[in-house]
C-alpha atoms as a PDB file:
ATOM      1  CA  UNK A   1       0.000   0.000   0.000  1.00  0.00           C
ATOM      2  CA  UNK A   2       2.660   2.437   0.790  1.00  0.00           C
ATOM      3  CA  UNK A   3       4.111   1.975  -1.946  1.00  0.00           C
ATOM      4  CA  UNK A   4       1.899   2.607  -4.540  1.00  0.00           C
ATOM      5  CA  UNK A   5       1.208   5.732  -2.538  1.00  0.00           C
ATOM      6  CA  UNK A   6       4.821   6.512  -2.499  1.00  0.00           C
ATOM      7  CA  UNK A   7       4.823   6.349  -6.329  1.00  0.00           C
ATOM      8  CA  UNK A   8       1.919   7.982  -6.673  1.00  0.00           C
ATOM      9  CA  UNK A   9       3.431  10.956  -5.093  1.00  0.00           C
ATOM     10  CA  UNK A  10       6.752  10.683  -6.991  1.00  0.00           C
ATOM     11  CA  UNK A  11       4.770  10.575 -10.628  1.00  0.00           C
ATOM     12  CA  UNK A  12       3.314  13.702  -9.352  1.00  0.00           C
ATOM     13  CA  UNK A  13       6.323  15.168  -8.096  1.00  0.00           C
ATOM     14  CA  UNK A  14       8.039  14.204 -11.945  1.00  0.00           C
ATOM     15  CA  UNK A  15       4.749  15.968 -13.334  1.00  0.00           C
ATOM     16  CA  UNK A  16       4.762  19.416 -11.504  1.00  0.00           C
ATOM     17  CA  UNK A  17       8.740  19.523 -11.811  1.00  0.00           C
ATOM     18  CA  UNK A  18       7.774  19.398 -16.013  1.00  0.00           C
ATOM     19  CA  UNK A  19       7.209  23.105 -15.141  1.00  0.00           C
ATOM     20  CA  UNK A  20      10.670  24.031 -16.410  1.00  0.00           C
ATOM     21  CA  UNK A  21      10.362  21.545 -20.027  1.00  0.00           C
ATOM     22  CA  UNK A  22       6.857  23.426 -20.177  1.00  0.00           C
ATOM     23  CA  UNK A  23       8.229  26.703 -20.485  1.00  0.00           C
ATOM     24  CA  UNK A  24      10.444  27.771 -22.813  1.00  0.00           C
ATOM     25  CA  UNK A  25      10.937  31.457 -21.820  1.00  0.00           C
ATOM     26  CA  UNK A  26      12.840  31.201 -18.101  1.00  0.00           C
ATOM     27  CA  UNK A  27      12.537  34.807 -17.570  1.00  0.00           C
ATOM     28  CA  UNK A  28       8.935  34.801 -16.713  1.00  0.00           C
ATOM     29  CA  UNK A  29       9.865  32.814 -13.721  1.00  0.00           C
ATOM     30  CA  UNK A  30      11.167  36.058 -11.864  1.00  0.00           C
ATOM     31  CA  UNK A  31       7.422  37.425 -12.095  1.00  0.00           C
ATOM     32  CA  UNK A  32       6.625  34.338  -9.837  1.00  0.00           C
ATOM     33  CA  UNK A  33       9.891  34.116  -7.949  1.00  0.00           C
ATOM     34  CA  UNK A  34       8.714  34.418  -4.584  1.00  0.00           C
ATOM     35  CA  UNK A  35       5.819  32.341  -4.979  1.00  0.00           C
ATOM     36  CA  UNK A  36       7.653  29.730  -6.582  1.00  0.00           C
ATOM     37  CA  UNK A  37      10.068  29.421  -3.732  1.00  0.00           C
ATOM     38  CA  UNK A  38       6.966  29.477  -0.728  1.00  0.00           C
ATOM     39  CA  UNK A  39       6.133  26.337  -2.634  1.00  0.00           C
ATOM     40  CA  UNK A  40       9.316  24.807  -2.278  1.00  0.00           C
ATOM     41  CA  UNK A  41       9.750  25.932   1.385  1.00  0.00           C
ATOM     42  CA  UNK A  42       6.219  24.144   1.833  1.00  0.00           C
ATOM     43  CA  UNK A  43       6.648  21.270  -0.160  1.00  0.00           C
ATOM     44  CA  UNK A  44       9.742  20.605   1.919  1.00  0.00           C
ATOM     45  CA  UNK A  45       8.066  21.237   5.084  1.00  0.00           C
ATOM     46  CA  UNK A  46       5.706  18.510   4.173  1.00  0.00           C
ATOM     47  CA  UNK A  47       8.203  16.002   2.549  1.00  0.00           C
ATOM     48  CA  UNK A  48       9.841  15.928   6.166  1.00  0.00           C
ATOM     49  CA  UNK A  49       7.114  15.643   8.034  1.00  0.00           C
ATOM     50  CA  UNK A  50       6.552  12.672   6.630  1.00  0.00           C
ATOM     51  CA  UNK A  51       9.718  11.905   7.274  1.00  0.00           C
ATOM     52  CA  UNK A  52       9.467  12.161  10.403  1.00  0.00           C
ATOM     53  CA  UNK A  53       6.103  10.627  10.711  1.00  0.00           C
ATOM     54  CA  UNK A  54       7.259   7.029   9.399  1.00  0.00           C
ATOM     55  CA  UNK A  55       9.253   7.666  12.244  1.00  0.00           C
ATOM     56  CA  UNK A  56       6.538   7.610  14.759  1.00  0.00           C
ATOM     57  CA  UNK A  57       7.332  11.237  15.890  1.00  0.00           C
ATOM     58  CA  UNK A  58       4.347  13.163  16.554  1.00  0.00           C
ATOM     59  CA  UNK A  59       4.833  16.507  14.472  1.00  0.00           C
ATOM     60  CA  UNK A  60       1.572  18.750  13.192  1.00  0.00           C
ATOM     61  CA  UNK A  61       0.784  18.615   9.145  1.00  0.00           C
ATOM     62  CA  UNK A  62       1.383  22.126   7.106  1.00  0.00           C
ATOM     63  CA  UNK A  63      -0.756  20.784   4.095  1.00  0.00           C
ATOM     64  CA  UNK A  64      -2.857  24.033   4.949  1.00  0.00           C
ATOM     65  CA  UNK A  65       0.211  25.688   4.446  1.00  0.00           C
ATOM     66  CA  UNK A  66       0.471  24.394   0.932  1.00  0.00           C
ATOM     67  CA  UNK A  67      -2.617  24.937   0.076  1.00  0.00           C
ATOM     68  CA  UNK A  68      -2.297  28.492   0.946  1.00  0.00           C
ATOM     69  CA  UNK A  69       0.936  28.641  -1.558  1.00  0.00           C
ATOM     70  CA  UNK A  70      -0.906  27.287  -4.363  1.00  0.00           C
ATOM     71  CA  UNK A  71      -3.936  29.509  -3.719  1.00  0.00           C
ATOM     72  CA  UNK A  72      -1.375  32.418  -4.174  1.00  0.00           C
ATOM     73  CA  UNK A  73       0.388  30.761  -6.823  1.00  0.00           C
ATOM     74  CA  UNK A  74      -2.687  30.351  -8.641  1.00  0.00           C
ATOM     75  CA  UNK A  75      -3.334  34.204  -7.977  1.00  0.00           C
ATOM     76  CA  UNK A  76      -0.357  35.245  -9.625  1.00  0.00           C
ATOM     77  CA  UNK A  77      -0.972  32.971 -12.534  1.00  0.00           C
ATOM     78  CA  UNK A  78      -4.922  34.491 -13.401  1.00  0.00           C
ATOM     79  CA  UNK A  79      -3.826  38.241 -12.424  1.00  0.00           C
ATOM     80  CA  UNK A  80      -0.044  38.122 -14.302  1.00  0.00           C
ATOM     81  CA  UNK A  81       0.791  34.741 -16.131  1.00  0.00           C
ATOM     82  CA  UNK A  82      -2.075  34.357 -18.213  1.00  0.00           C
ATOM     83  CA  UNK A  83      -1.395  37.057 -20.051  1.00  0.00           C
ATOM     84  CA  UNK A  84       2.425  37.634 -19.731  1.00  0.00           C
ATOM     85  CA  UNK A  85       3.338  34.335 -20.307  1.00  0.00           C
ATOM     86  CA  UNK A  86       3.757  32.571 -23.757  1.00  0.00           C
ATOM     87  CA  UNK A  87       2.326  29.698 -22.753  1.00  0.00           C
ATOM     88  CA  UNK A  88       0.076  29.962 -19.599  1.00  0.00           C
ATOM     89  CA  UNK A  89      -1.063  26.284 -20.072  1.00  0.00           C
ATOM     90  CA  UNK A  90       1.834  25.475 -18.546  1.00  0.00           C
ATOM     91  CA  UNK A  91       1.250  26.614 -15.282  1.00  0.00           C
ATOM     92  CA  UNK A  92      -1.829  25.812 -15.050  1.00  0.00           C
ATOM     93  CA  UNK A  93      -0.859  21.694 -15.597  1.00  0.00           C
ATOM     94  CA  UNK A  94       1.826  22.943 -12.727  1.00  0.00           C
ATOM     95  CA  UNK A  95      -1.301  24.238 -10.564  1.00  0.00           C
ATOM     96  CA  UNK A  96      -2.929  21.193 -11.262  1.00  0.00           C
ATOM     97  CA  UNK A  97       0.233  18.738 -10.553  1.00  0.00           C
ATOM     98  CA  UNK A  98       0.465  21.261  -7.190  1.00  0.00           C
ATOM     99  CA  UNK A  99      -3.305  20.352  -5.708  1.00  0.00           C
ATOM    100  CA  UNK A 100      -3.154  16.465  -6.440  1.00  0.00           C
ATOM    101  CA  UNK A 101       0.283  16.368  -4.548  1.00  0.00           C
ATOM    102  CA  UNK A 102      -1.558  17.938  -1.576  1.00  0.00           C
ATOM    103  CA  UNK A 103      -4.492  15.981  -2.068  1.00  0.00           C
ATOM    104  CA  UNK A 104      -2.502  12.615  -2.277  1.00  0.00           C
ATOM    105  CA  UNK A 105       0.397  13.640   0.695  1.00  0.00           C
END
């Protein structure tokens, strides 16, 4: 069981990291800098709490945390990417990729 989970999680992880294939202009990634790195500060966070968890520590979940980041993330992308970016389909598959990881962690 835990490891189709686990593989589940890593396909997803392969899918959202497609974000940089996707896009073929890298500069647009400084209009989403900061958001882009409060994802990986909370994907982290999670990633080690579940570290820590098959562990048997006790340690409280930040999913809500993520959430949060992609709900910004996804704010930047309607409000700036969609129209500044050549291809906004691309991070919208990377929103996507983004909410089944937290719904799957």
């Amino acid at each position: 069981m835990y490891d189709i989970q686990i593989d589940r999680l890593y396909t997803i992880m392969l899918d959202y990291a497609l974000l940089r294939q996707r896009v073929n202009d890298h500069t647009i990634f400084a209009v989403c800098r900061m958001e882009l790195l409060a994802l990986q500060q909370a994907i982290n966070q999670i990633l080690f709490e579940k570290i820590v968890a098959f562990s048997n520590k006790k340690i409280e979940s930040s999913i809500e945390i993520l959430l949060e980041k992609i709900d910004r993330f996804e704010n930047i992308y309607q409000n700036v990417l969609r129209v500044t970016a050549p291809d906004p389909m691309a991070f919208l598959l990377f929103i996507d990729s983004l909410r089944m990881f937290a719904k799957n962690i």
